[in-house]
PDB file of N, CA and C in Angstrom:
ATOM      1  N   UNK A   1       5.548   7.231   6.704  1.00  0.00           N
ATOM      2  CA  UNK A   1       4.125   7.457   6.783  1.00  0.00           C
ATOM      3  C   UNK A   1       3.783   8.746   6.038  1.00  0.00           C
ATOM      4  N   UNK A   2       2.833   8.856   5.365  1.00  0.00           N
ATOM      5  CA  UNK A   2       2.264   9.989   4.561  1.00  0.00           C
ATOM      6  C   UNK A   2       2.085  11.123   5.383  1.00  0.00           C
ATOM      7  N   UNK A   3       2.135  12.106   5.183  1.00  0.00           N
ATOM      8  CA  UNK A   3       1.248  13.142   5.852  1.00  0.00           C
ATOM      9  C   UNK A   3      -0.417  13.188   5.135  1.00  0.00           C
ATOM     10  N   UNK A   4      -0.742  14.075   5.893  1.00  0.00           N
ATOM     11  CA  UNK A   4      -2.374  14.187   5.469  1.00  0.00           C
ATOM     12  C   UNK A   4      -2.672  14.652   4.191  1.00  0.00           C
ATOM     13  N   UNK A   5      -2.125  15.673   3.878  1.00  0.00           N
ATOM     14  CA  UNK A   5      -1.598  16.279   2.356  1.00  0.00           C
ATOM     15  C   UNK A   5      -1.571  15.241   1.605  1.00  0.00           C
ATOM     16  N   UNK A   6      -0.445  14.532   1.806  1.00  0.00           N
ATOM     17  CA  UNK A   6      -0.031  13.762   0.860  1.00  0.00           C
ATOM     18  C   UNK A   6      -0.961  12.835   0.313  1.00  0.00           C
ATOM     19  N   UNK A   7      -1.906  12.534   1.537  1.00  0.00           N
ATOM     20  CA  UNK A   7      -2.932  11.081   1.400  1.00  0.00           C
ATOM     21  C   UNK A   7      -4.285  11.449   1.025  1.00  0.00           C
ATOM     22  N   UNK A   8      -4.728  13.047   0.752  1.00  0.00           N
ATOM     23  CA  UNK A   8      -5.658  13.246   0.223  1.00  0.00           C
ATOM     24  C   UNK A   8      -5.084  13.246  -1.185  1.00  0.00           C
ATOM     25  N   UNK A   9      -3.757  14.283  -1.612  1.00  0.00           N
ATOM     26  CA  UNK A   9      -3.540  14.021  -3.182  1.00  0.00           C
ATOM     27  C   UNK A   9      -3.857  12.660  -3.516  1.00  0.00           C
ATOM     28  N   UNK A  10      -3.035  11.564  -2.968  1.00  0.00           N
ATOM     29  CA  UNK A  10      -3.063  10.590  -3.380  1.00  0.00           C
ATOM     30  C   UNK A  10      -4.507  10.167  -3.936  1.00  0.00           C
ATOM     31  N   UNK A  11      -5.630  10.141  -3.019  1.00  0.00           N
ATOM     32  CA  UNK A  11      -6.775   9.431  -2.801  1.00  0.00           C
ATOM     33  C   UNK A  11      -7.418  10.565  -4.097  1.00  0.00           C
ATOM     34  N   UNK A  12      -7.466  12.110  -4.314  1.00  0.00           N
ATOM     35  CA  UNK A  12      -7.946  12.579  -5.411  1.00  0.00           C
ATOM     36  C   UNK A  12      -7.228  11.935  -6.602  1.00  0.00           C
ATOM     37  N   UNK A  13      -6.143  11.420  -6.577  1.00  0.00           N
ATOM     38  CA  UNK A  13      -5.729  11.127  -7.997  1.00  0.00           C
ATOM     39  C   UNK A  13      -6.340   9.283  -8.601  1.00  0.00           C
ATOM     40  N   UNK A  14      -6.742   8.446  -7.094  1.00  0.00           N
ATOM     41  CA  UNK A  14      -7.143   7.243  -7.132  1.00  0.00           C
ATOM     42  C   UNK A  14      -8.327   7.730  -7.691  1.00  0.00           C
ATOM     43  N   UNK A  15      -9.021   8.574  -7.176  1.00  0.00           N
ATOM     44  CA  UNK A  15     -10.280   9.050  -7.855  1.00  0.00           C
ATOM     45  C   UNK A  15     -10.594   9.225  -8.913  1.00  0.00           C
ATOM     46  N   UNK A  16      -9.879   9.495  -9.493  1.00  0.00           N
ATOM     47  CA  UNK A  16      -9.450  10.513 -11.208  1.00  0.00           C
ATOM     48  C   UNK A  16      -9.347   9.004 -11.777  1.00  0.00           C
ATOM     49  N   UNK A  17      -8.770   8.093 -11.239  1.00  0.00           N
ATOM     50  CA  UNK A  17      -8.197   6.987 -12.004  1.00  0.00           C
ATOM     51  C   UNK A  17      -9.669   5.901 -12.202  1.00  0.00           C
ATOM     52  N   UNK A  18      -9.938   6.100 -11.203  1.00  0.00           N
ATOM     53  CA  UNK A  18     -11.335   5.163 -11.174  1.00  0.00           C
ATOM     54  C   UNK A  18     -12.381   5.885 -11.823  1.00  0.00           C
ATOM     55  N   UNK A  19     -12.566   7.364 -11.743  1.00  0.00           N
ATOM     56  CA  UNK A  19     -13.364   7.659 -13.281  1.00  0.00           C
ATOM     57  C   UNK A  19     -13.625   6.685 -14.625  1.00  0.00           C
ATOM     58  N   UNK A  20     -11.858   6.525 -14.689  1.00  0.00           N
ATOM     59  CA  UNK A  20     -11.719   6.342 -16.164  1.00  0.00           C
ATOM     60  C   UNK A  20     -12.711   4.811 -16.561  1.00  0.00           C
ATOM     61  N   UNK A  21     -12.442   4.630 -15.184  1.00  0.00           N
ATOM     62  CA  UNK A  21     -13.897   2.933 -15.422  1.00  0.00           C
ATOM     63  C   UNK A  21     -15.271   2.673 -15.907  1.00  0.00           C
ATOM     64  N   UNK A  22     -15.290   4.076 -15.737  1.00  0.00           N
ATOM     65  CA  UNK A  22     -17.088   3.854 -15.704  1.00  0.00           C
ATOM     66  C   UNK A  22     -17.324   4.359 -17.177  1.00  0.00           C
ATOM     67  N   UNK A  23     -18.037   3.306 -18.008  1.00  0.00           N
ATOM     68  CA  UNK A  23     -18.471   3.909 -18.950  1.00  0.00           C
ATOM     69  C   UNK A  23     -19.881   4.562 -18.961  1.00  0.00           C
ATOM     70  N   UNK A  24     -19.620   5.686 -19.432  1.00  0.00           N
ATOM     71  CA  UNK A  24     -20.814   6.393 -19.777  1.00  0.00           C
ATOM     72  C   UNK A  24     -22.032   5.766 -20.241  1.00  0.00           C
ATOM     73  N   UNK A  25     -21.779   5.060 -21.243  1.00  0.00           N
ATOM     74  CA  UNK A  25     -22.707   4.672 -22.002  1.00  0.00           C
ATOM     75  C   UNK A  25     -23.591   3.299 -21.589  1.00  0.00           C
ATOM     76  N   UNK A  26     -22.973   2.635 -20.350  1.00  0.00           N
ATOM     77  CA  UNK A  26     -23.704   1.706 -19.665  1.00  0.00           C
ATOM     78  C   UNK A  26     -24.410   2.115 -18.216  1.00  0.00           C
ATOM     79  N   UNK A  27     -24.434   3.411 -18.044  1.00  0.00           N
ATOM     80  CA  UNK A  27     -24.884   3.427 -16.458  1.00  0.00           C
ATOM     81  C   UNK A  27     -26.311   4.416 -17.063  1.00  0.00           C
ATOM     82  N   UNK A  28     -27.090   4.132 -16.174  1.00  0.00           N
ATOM     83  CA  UNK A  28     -28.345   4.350 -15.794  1.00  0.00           C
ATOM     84  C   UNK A  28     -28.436   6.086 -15.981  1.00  0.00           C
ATOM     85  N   UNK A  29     -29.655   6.882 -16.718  1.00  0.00           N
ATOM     86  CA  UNK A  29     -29.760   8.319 -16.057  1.00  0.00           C
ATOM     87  C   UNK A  29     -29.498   8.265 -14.116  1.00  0.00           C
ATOM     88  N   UNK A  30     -30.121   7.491 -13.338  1.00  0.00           N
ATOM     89  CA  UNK A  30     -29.947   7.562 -12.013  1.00  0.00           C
ATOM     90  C   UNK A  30     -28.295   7.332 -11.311  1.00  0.00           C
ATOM     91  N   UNK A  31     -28.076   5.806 -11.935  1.00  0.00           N
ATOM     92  CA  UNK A  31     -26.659   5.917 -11.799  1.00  0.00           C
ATOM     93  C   UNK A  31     -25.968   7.463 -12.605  1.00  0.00           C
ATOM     94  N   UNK A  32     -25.988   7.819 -13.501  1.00  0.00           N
ATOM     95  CA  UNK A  32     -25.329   9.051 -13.820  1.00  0.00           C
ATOM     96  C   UNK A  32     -25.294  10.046 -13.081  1.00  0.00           C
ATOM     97  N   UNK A  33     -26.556  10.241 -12.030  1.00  0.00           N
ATOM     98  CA  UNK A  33     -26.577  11.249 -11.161  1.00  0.00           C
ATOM     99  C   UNK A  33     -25.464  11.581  -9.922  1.00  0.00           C
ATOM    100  N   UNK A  34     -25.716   9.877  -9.555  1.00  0.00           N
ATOM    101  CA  UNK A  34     -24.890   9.476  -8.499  1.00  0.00           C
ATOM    102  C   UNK A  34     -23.643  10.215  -8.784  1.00  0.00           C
ATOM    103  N   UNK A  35     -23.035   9.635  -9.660  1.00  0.00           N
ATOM    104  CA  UNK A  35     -21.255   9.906 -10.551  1.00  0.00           C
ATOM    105  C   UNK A  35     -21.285  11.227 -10.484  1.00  0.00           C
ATOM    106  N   UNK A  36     -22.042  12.157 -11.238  1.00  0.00           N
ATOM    107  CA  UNK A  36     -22.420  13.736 -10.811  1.00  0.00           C
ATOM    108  C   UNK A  36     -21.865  14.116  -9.440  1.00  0.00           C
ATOM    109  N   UNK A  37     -22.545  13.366  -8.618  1.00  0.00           N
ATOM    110  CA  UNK A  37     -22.519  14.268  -6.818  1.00  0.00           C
ATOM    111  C   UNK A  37     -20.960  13.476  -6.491  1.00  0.00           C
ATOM    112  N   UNK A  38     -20.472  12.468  -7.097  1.00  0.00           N
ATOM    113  CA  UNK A  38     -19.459  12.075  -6.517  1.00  0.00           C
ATOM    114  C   UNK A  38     -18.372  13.314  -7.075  1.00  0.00           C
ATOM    115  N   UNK A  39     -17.984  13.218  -8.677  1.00  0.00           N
ATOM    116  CA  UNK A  39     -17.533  14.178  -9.101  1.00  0.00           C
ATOM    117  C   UNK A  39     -17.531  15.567  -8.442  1.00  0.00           C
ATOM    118  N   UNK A  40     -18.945  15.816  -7.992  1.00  0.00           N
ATOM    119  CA  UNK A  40     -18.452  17.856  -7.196  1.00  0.00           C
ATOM    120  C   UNK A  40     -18.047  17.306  -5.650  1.00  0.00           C
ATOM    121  N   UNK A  41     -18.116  16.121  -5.172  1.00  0.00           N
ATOM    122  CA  UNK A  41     -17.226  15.856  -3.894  1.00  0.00           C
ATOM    123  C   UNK A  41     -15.975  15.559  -4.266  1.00  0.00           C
ATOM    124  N   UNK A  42     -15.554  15.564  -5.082  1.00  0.00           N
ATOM    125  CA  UNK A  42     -14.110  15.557  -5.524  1.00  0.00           C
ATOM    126  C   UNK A  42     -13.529  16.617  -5.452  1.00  0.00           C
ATOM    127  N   UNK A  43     -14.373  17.058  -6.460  1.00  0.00           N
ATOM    128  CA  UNK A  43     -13.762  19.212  -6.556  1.00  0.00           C
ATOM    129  C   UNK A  43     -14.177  19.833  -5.318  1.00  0.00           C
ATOM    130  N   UNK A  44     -15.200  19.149  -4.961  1.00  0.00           N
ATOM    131  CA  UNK A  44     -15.024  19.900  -3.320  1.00  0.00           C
ATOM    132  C   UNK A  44     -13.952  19.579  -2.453  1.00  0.00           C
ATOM    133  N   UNK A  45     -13.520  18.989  -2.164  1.00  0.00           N
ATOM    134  CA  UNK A  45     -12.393  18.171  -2.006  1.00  0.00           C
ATOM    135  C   UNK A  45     -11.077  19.379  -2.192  1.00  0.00           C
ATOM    136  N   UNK A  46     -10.730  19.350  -3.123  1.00  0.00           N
ATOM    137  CA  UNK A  46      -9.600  19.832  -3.902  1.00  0.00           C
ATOM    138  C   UNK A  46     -10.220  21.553  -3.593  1.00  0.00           C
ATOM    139  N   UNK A  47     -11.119  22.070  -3.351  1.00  0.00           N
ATOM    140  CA  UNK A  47     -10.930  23.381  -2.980  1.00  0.00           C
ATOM    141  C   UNK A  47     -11.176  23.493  -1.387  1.00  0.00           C
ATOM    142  N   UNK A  48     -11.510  22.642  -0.557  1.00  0.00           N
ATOM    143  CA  UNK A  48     -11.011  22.274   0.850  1.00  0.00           C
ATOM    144  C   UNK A  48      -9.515  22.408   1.288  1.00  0.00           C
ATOM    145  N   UNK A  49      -8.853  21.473  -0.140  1.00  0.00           N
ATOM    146  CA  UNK A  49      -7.251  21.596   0.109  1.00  0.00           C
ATOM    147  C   UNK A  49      -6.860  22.787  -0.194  1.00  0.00           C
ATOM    148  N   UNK A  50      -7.210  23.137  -0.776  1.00  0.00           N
ATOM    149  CA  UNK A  50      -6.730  24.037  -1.725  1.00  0.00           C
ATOM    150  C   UNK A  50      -6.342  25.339  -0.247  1.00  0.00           C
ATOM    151  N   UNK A  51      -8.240  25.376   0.463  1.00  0.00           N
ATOM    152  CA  UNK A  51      -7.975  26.198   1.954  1.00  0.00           C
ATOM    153  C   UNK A  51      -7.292  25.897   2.688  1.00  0.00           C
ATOM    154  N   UNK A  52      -6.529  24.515   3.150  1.00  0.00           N
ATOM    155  CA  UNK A  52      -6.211  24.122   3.825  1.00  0.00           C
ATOM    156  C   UNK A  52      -6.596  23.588   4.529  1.00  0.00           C
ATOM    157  N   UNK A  53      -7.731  23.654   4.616  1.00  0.00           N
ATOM    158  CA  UNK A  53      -8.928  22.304   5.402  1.00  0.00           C
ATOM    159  C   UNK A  53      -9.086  20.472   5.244  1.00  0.00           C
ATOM    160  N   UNK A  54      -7.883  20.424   5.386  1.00  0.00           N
ATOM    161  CA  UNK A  54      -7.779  19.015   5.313  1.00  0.00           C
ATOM    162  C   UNK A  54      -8.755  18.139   5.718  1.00  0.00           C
ATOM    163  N   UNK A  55      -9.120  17.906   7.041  1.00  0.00           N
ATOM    164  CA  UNK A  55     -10.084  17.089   7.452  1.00  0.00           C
ATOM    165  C   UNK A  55     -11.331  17.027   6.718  1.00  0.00           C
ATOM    166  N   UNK A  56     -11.810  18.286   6.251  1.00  0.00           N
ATOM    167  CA  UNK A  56     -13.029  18.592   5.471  1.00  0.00           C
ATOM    168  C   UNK A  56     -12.544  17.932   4.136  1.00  0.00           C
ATOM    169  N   UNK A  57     -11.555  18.702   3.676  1.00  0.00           N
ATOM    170  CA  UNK A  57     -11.087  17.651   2.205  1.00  0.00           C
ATOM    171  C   UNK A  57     -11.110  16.620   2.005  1.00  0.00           C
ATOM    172  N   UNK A  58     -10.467  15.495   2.927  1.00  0.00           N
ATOM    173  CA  UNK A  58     -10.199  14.257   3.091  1.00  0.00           C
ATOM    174  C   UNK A  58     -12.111  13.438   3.699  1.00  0.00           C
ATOM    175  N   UNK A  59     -12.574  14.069   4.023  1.00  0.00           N
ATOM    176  CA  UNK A  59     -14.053  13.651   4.006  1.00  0.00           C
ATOM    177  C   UNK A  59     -14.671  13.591   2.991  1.00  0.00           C
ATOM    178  N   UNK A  60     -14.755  14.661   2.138  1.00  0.00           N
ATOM    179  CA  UNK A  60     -15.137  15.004   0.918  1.00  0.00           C
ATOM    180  C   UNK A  60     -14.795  13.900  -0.437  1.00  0.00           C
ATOM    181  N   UNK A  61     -13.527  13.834   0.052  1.00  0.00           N
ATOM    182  CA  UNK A  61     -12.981  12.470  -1.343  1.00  0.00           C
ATOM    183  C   UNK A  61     -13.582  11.149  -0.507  1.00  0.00           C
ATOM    184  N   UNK A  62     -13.329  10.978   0.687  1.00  0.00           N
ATOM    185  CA  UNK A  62     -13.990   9.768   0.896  1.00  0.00           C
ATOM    186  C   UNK A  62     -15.420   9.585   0.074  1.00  0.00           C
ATOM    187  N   UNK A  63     -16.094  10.437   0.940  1.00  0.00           N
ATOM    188  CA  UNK A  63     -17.441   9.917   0.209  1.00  0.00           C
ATOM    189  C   UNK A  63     -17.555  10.201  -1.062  1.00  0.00           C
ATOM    190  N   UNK A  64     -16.493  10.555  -2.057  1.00  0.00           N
ATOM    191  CA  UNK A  64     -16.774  10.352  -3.137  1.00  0.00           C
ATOM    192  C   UNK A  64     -16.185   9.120  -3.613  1.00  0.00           C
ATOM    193  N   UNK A  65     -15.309   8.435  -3.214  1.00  0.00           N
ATOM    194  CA  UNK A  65     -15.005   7.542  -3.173  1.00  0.00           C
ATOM    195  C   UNK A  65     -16.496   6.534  -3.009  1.00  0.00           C
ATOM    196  N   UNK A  66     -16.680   6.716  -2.027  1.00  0.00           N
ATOM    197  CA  UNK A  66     -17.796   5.872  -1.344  1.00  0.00           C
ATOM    198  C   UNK A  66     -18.961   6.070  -2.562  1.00  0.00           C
ATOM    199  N   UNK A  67     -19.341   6.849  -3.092  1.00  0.00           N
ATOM    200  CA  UNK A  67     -21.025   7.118  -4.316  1.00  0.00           C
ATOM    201  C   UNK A  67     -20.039   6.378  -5.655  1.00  0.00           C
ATOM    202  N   UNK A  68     -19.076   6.339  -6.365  1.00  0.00           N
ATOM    203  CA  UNK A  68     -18.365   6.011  -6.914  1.00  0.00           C
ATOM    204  C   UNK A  68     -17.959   4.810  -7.052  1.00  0.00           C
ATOM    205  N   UNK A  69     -17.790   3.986  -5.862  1.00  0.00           N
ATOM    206  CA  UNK A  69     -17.456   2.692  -5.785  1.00  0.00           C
ATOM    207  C   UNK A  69     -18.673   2.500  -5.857  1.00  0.00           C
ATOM    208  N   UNK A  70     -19.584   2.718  -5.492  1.00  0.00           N
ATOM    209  CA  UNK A  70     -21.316   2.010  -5.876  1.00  0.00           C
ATOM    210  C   UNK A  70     -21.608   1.881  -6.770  1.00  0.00           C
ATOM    211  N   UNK A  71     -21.113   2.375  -7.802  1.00  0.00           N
ATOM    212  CA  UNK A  71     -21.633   2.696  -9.350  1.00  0.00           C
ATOM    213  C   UNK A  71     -20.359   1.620  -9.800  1.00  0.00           C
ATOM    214  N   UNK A  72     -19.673   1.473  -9.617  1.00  0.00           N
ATOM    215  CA  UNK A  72     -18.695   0.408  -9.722  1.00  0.00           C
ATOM    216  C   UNK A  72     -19.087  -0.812  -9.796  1.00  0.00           C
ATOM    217  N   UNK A  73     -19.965  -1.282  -8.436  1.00  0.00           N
ATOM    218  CA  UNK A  73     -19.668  -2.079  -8.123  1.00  0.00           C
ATOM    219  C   UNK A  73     -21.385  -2.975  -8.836  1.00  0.00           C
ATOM    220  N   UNK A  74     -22.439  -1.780  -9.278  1.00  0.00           N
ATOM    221  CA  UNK A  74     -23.119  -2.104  -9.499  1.00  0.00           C
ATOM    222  C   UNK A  74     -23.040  -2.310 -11.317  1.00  0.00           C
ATOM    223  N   UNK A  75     -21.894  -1.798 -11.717  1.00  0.00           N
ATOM    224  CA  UNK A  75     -21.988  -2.562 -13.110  1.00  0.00           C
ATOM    225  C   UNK A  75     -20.933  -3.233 -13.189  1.00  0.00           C
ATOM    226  N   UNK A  76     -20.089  -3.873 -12.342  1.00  0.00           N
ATOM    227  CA  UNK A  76     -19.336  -4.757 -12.778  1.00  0.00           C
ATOM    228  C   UNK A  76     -18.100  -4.663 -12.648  1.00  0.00           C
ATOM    229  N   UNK A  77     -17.470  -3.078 -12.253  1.00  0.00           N
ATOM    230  CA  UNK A  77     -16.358  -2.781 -12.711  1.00  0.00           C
ATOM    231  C   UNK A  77     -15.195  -3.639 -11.178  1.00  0.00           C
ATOM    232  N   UNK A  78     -15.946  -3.370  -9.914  1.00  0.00           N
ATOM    233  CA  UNK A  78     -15.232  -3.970  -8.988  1.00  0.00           C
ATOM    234  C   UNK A  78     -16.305  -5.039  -8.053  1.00  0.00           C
ATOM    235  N   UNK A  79     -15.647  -6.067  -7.668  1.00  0.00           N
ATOM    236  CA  UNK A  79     -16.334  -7.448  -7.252  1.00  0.00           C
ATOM    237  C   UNK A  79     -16.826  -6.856  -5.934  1.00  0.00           C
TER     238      UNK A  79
END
């Protein structure tokens, strides 16, 4: 089983990876915003860990996860 550490790296690097999906050049100024606030919940994220505040970290990537998969899901990239 992971530790908590381990499963936020993980989930920031799923993050990083699912970036690479979204093209720029098809999403909306509004959708772009979205991707924006997901992106500084990422880096918020990663300077949570960084304190050692895991729980706060691991919240932080969720919901970026969560604004991220919306923008996903609204152009196509996941069903």
């Amino acid at each position: 089983m992971a530790t908590i550490e381990e499963r936020i790296l993980k989930d920031i690097e799923i993050f990083g990876n699912n970036m690479k999906e979204i093209d720029g050049s098809k999403i909306d100024p509004k959708q772009r915003k979205i991707v924006e606030l997901a992106e500084m919940y990422a880096k918020d994220s990663r300077a949570f860990f960084d304190k050692k505040d895991f729980y706060t970290s691991f919240s932080s990537i969720a919901y970026a996860h969560g604004l991220l998969d919306s923008i996903r899901k609204l152009n196509g990239v996941i069903e």
